[in-house]
PDB file of N, CA and C in Angstrom:
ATOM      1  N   UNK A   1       0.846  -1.175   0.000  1.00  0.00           N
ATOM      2  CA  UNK A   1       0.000   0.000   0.000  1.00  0.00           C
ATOM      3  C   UNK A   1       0.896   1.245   0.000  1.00  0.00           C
ATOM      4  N   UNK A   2       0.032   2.007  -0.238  1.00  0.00           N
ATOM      5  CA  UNK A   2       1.014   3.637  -0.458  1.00  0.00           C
ATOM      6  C   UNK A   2       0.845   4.644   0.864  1.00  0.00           C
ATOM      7  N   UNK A   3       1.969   4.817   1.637  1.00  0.00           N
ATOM      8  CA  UNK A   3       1.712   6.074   2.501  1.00  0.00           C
ATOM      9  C   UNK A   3       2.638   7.290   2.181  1.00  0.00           C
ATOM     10  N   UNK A   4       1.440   8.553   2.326  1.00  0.00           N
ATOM     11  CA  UNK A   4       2.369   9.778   2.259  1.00  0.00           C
ATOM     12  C   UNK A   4       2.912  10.089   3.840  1.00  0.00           C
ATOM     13  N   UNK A   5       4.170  11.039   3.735  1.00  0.00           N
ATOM     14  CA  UNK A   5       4.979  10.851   4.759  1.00  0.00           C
ATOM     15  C   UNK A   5       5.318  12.163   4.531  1.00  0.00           C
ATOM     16  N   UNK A   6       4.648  12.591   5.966  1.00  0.00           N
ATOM     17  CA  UNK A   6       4.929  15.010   5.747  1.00  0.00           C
ATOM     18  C   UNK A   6       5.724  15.036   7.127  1.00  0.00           C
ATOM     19  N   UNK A   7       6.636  15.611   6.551  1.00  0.00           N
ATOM     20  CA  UNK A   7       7.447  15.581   8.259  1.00  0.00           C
ATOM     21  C   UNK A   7       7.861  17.614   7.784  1.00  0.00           C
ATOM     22  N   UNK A   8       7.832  18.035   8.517  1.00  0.00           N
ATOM     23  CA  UNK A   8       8.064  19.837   8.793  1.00  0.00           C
ATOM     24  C   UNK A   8       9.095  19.806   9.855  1.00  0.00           C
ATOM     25  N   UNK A   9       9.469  20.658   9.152  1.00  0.00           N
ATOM     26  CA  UNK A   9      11.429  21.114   9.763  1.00  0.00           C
ATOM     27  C   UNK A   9      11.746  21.835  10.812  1.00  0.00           C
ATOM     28  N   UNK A  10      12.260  21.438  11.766  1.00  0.00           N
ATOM     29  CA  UNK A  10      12.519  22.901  12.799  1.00  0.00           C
ATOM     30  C   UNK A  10      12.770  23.872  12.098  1.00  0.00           C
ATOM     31  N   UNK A  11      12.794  25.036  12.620  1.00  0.00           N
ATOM     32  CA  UNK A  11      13.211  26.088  12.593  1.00  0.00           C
ATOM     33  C   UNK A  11      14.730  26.365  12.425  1.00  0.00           C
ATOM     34  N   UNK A  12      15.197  27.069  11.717  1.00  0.00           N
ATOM     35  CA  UNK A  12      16.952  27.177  11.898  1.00  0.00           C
ATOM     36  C   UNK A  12      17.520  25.738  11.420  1.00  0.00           C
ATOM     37  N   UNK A  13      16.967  24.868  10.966  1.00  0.00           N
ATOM     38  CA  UNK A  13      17.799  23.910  10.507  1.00  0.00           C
ATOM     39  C   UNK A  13      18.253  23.360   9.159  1.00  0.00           C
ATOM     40  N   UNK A  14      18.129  24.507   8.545  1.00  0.00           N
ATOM     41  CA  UNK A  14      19.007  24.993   6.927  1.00  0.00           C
ATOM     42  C   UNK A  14      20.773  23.937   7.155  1.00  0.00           C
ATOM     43  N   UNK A  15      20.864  24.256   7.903  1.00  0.00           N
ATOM     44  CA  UNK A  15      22.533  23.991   7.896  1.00  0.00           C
ATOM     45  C   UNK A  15      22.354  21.826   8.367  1.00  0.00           C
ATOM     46  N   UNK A  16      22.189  21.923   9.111  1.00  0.00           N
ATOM     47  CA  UNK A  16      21.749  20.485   9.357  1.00  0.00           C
ATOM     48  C   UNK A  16      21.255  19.884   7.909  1.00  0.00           C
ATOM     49  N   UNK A  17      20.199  20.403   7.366  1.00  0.00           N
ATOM     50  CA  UNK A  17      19.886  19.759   5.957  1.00  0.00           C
ATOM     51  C   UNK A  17      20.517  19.344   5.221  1.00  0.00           C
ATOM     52  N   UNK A  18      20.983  20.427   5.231  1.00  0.00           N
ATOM     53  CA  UNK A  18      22.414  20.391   3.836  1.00  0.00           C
ATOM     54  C   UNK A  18      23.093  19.269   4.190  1.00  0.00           C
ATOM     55  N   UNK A  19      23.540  19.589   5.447  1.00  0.00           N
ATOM     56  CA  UNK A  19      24.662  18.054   5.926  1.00  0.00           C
ATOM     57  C   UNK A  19      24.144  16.727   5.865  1.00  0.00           C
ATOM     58  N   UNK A  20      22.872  16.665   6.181  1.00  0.00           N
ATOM     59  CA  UNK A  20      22.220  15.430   5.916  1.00  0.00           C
ATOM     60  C   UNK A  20      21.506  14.838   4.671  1.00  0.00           C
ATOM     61  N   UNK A  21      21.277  15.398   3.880  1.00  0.00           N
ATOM     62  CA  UNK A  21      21.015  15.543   2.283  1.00  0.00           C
ATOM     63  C   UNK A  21      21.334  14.431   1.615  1.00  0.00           C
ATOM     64  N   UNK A  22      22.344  14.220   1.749  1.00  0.00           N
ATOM     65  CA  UNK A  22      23.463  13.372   0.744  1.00  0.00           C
ATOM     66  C   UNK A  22      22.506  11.477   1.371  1.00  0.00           C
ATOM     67  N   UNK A  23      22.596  11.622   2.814  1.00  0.00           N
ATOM     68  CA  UNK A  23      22.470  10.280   3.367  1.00  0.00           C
ATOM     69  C   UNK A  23      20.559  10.039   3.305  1.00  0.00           C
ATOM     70  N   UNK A  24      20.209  11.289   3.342  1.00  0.00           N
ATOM     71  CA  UNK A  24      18.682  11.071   2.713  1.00  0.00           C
ATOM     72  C   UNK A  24      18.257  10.871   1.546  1.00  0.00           C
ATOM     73  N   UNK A  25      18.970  11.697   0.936  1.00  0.00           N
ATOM     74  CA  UNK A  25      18.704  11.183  -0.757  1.00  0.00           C
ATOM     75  C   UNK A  25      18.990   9.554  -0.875  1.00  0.00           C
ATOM     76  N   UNK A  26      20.078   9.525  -0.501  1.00  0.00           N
ATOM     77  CA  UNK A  26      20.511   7.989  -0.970  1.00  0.00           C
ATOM     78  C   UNK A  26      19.326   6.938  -0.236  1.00  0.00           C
ATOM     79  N   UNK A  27      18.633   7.206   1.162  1.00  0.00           N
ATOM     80  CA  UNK A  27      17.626   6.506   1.101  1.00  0.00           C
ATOM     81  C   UNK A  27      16.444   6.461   0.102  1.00  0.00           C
ATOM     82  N   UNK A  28      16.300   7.614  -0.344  1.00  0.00           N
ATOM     83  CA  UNK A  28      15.428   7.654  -1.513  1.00  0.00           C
ATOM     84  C   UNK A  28      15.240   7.090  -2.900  1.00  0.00           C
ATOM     85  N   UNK A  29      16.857   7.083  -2.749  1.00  0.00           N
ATOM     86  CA  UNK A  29      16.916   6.376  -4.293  1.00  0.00           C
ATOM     87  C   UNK A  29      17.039   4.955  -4.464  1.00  0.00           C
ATOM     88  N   UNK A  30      16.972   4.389  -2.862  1.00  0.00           N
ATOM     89  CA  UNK A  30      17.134   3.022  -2.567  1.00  0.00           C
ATOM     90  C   UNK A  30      15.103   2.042  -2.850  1.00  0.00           C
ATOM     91  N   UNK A  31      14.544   3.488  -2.264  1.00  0.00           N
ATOM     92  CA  UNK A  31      13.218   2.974  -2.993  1.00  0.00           C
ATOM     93  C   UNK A  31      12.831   3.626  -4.147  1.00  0.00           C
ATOM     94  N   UNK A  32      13.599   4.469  -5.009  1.00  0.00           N
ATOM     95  CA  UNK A  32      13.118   4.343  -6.165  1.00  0.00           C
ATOM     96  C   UNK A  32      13.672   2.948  -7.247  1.00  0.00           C
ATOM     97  N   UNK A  33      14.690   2.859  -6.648  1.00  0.00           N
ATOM     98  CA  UNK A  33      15.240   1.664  -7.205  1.00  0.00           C
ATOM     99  C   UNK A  33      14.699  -0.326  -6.906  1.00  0.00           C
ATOM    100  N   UNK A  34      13.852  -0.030  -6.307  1.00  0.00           N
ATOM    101  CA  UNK A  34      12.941  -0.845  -6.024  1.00  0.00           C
ATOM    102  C   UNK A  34      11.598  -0.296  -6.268  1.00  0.00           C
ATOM    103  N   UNK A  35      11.273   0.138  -7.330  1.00  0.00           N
ATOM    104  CA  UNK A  35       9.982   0.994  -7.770  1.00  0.00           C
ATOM    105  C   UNK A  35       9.670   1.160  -6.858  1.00  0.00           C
ATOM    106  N   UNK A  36       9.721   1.758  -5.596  1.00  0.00           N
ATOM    107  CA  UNK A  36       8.229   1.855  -4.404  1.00  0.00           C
ATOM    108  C   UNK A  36       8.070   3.421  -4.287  1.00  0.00           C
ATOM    109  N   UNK A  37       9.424   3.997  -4.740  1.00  0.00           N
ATOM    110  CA  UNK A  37       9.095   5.414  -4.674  1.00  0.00           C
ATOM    111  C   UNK A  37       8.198   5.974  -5.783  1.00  0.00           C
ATOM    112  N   UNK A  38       6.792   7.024  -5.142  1.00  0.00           N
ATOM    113  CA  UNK A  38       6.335   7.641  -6.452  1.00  0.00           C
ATOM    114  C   UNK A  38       6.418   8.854  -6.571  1.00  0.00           C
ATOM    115  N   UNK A  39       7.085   9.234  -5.392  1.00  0.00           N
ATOM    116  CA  UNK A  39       7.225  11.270  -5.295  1.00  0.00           C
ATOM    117  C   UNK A  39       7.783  11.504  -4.151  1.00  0.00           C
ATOM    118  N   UNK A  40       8.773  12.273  -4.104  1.00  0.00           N
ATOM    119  CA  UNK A  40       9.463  12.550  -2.868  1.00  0.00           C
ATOM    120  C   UNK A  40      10.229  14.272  -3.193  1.00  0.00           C
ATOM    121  N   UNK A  41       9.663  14.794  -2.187  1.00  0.00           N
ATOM    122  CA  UNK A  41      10.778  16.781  -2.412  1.00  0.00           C
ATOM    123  C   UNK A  41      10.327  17.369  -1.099  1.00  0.00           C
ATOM    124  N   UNK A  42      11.102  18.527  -0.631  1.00  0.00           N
ATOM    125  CA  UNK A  42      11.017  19.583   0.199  1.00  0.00           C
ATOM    126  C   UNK A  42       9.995  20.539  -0.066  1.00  0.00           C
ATOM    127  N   UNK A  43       9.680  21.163   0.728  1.00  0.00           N
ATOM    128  CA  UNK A  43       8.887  22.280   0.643  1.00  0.00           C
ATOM    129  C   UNK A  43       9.598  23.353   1.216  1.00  0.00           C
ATOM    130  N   UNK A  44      10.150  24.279  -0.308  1.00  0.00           N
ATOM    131  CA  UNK A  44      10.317  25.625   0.031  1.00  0.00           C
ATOM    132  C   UNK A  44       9.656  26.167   0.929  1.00  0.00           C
ATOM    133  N   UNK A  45      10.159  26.895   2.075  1.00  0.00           N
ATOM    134  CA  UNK A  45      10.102  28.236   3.052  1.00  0.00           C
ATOM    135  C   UNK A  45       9.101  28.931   2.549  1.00  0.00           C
ATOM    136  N   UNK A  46       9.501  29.276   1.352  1.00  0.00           N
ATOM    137  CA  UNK A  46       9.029  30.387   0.540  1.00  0.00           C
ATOM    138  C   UNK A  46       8.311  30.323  -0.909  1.00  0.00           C
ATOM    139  N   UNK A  47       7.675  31.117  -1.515  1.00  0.00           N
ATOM    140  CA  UNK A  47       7.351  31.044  -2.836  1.00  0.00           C
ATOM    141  C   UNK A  47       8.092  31.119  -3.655  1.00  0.00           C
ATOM    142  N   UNK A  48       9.411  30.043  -3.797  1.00  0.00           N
ATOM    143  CA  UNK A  48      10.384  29.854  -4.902  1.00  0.00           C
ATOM    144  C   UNK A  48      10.695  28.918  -4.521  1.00  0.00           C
ATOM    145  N   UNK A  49      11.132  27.779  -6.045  1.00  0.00           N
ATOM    146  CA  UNK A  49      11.796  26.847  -6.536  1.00  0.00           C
ATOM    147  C   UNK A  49      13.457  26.814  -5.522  1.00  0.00           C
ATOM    148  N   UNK A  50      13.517  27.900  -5.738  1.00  0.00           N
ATOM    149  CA  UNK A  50      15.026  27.879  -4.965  1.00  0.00           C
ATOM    150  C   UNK A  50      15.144  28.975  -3.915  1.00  0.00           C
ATOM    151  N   UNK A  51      14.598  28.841  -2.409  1.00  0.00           N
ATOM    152  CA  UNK A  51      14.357  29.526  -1.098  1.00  0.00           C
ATOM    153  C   UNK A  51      15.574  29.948  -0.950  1.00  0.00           C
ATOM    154  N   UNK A  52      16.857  29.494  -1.489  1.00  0.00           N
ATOM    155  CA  UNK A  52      17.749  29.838  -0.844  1.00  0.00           C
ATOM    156  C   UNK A  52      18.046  29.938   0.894  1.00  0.00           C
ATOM    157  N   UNK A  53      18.561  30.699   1.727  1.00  0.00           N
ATOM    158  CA  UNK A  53      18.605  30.784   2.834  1.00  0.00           C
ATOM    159  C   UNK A  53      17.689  31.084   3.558  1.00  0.00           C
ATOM    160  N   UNK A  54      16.510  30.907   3.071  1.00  0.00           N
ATOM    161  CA  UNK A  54      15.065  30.587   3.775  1.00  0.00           C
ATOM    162  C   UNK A  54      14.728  29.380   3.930  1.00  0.00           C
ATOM    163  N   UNK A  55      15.266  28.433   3.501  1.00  0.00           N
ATOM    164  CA  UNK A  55      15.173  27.079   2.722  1.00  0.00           C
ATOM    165  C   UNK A  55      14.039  26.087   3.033  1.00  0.00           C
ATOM    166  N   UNK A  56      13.237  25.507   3.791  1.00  0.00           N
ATOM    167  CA  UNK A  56      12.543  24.339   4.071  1.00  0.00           C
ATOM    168  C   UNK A  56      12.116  24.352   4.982  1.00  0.00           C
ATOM    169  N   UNK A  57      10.659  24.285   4.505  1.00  0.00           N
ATOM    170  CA  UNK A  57       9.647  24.298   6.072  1.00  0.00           C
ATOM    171  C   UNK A  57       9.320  22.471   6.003  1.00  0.00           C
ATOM    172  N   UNK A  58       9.646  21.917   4.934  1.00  0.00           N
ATOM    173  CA  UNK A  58       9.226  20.204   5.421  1.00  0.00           C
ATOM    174  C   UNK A  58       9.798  19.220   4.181  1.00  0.00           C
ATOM    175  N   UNK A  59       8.665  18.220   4.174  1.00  0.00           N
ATOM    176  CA  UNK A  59       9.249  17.498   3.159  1.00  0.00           C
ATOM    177  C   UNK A  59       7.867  16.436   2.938  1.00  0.00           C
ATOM    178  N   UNK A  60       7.615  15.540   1.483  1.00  0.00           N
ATOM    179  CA  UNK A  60       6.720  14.865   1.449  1.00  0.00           C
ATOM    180  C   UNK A  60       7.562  13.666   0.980  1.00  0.00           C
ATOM    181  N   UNK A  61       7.007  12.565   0.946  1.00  0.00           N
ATOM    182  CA  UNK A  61       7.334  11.203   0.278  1.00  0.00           C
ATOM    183  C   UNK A  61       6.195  10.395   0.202  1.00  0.00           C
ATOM    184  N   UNK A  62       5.884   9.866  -0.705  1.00  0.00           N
ATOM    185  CA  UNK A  62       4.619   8.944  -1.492  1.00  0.00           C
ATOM    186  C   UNK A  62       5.454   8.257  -1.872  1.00  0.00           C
ATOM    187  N   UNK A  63       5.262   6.519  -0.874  1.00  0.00           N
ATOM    188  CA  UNK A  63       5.849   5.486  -1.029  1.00  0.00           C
ATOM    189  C   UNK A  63       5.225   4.142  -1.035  1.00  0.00           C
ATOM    190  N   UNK A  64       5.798   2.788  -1.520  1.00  0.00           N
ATOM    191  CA  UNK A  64       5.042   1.609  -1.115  1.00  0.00           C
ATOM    192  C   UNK A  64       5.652   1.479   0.288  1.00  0.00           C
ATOM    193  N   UNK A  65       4.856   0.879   1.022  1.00  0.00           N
ATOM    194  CA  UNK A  65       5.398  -0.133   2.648  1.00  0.00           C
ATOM    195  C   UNK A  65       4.773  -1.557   2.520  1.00  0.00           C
ATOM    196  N   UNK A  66       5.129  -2.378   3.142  1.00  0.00           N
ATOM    197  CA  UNK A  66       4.330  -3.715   3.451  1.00  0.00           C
ATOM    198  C   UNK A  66       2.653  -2.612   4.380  1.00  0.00           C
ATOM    199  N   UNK A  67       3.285  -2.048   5.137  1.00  0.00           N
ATOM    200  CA  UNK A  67       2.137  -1.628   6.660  1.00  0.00           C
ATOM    201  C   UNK A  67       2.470   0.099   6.971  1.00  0.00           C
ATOM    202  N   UNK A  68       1.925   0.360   7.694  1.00  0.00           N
ATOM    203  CA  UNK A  68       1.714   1.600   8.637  1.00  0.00           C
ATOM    204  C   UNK A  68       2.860   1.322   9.640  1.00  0.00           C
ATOM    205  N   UNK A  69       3.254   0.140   9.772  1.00  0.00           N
ATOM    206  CA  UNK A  69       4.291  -0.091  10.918  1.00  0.00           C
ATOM    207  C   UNK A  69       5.643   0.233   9.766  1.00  0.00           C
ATOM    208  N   UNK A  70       5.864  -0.616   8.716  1.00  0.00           N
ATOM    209  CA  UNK A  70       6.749   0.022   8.121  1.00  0.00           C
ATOM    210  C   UNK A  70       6.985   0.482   7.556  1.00  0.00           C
ATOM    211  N   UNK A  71       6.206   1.347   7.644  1.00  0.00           N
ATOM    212  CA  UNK A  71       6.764   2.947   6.600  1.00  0.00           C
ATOM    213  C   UNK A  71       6.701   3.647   8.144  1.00  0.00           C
ATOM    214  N   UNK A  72       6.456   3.497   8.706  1.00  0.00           N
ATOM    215  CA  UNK A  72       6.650   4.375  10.040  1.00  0.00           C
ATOM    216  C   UNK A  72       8.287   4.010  11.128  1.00  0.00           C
ATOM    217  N   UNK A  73       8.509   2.388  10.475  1.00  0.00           N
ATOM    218  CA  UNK A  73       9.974   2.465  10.876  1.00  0.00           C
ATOM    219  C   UNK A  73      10.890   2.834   9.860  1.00  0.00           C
ATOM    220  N   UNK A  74      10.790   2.818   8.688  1.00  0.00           N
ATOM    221  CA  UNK A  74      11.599   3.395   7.970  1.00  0.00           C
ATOM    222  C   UNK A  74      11.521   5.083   7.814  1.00  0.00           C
ATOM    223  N   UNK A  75      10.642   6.152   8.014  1.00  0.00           N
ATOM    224  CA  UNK A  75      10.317   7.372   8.160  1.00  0.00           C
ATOM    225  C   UNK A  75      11.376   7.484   9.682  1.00  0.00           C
ATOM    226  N   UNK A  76      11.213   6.767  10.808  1.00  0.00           N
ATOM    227  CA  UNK A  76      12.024   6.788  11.966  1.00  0.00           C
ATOM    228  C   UNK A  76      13.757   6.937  11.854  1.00  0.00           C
ATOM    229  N   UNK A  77      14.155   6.558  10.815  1.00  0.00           N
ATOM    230  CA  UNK A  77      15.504   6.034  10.850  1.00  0.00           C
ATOM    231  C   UNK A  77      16.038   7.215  10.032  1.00  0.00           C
ATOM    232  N   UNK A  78      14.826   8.122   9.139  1.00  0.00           N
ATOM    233  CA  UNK A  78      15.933   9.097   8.375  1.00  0.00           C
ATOM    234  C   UNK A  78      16.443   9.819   9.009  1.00  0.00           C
ATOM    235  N   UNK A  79      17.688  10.361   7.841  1.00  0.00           N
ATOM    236  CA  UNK A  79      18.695  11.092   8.320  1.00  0.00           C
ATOM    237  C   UNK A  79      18.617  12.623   9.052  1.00  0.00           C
ATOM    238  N   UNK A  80      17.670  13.125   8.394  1.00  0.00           N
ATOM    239  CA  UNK A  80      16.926  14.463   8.998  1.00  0.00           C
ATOM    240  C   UNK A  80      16.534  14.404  10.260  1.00  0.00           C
ATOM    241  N   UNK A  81      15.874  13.140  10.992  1.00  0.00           N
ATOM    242  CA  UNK A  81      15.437  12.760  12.011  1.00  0.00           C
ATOM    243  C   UNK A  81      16.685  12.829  13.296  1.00  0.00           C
ATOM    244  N   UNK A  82      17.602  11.747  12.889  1.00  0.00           N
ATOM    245  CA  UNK A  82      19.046  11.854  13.103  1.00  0.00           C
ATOM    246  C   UNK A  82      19.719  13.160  13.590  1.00  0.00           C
ATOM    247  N   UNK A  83      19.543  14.158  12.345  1.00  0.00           N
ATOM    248  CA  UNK A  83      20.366  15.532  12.658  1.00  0.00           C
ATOM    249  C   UNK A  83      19.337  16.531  13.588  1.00  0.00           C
ATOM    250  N   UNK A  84      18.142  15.988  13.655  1.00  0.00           N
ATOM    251  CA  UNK A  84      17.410  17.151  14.320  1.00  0.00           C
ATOM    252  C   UNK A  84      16.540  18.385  13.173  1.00  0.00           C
ATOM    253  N   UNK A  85      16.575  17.562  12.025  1.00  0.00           N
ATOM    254  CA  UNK A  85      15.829  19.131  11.223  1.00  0.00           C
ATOM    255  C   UNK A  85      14.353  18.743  11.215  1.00  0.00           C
ATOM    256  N   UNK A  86      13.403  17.335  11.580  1.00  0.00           N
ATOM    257  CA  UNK A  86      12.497  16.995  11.141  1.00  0.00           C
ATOM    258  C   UNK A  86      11.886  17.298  13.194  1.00  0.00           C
ATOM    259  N   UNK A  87      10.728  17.941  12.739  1.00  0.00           N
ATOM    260  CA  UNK A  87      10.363  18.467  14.313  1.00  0.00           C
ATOM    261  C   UNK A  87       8.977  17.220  14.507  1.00  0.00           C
ATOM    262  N   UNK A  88       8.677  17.413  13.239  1.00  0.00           N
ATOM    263  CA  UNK A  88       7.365  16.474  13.191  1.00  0.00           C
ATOM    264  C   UNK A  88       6.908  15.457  11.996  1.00  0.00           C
ATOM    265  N   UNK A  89       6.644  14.234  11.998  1.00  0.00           N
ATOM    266  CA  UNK A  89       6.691  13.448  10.903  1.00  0.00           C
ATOM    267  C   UNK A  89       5.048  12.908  11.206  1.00  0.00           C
ATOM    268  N   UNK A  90       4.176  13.080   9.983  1.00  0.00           N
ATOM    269  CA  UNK A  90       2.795  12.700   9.858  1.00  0.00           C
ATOM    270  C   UNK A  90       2.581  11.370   9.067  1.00  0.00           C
ATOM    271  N   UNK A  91       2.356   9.860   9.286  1.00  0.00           N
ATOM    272  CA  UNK A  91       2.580   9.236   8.410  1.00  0.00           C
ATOM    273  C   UNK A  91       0.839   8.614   8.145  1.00  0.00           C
ATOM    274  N   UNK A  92       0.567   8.629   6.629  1.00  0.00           N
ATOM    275  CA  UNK A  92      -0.776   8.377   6.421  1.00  0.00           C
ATOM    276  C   UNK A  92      -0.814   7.070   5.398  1.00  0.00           C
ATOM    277  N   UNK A  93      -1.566   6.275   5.491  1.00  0.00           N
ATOM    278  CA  UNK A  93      -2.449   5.737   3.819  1.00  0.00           C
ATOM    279  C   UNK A  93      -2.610   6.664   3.107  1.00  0.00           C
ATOM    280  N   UNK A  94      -2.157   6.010   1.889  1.00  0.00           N
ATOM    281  CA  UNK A  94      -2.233   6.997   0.861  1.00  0.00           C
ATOM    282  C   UNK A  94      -2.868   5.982   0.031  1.00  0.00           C
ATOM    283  N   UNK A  95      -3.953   6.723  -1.236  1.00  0.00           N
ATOM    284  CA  UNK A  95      -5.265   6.471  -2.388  1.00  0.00           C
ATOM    285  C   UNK A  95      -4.560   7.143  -3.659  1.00  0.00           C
ATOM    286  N   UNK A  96      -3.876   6.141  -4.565  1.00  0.00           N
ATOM    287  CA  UNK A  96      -3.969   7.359  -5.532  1.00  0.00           C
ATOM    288  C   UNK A  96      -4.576   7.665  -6.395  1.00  0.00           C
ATOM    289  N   UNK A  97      -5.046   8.691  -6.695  1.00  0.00           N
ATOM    290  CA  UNK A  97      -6.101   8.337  -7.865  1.00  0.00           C
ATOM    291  C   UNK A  97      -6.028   8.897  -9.162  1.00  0.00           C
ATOM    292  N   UNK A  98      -5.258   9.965  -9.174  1.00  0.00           N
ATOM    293  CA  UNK A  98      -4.465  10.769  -9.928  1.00  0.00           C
ATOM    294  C   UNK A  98      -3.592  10.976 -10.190  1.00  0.00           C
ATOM    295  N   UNK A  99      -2.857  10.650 -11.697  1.00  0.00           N
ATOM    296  CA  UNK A  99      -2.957  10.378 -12.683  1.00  0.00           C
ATOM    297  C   UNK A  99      -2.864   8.832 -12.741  1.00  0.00           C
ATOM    298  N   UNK A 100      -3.914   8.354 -13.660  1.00  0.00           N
ATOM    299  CA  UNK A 100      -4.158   6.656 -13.639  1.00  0.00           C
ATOM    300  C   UNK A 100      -3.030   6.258 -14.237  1.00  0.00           C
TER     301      UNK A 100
END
């Protein structure tokens, strides 16, 4: 099944991101490489593509899991979590219905 996964960033933790980036992506590309990934990005601060030093109020991921248990232990283990930039992580069932 598919859950989306919204986790929102502390405050001030631009610099932490950056550092952790590299080891999050690479989880990402570990489920796109097992098709399960179907969308994963940040959410600009701000109304631009590139916030620059405003940078990231969160982040989404639309993924397969076996369960709610694991996509909720794998959401646990990222790297953002780790450094302290993720203040809050929302993990749901996800329906997709758009685009077939």
């Amino acid at each position: 099944m598919l859950y989306a996964i919204i986790a929102e960033d502390r405050a001030g933790t631009l610099d932490q991101r950056l550092a952790a980036r590299p080891a999050h992506v690479e989880r990402l590309q570990a489920l796109q490489a097992e098709g399960r990934l179907i969308l994963a990005g940040p959410c600009p601060a701000i109304d631009s593509p590139d916030p620059g030093p405003a940078g990231f109020s969160g982040s989404i991921i639309i993924a397969e899991f076996a369960s709610l248990e694991a996509a909720r232990a794998w959401a646990d283990v990222d790297p953002y979590i780790a450094a302290g930039v993720y203040e809050k992580v929302v993990i749901k069932p996800f329906k997709k219905a758009l685009p077939a």
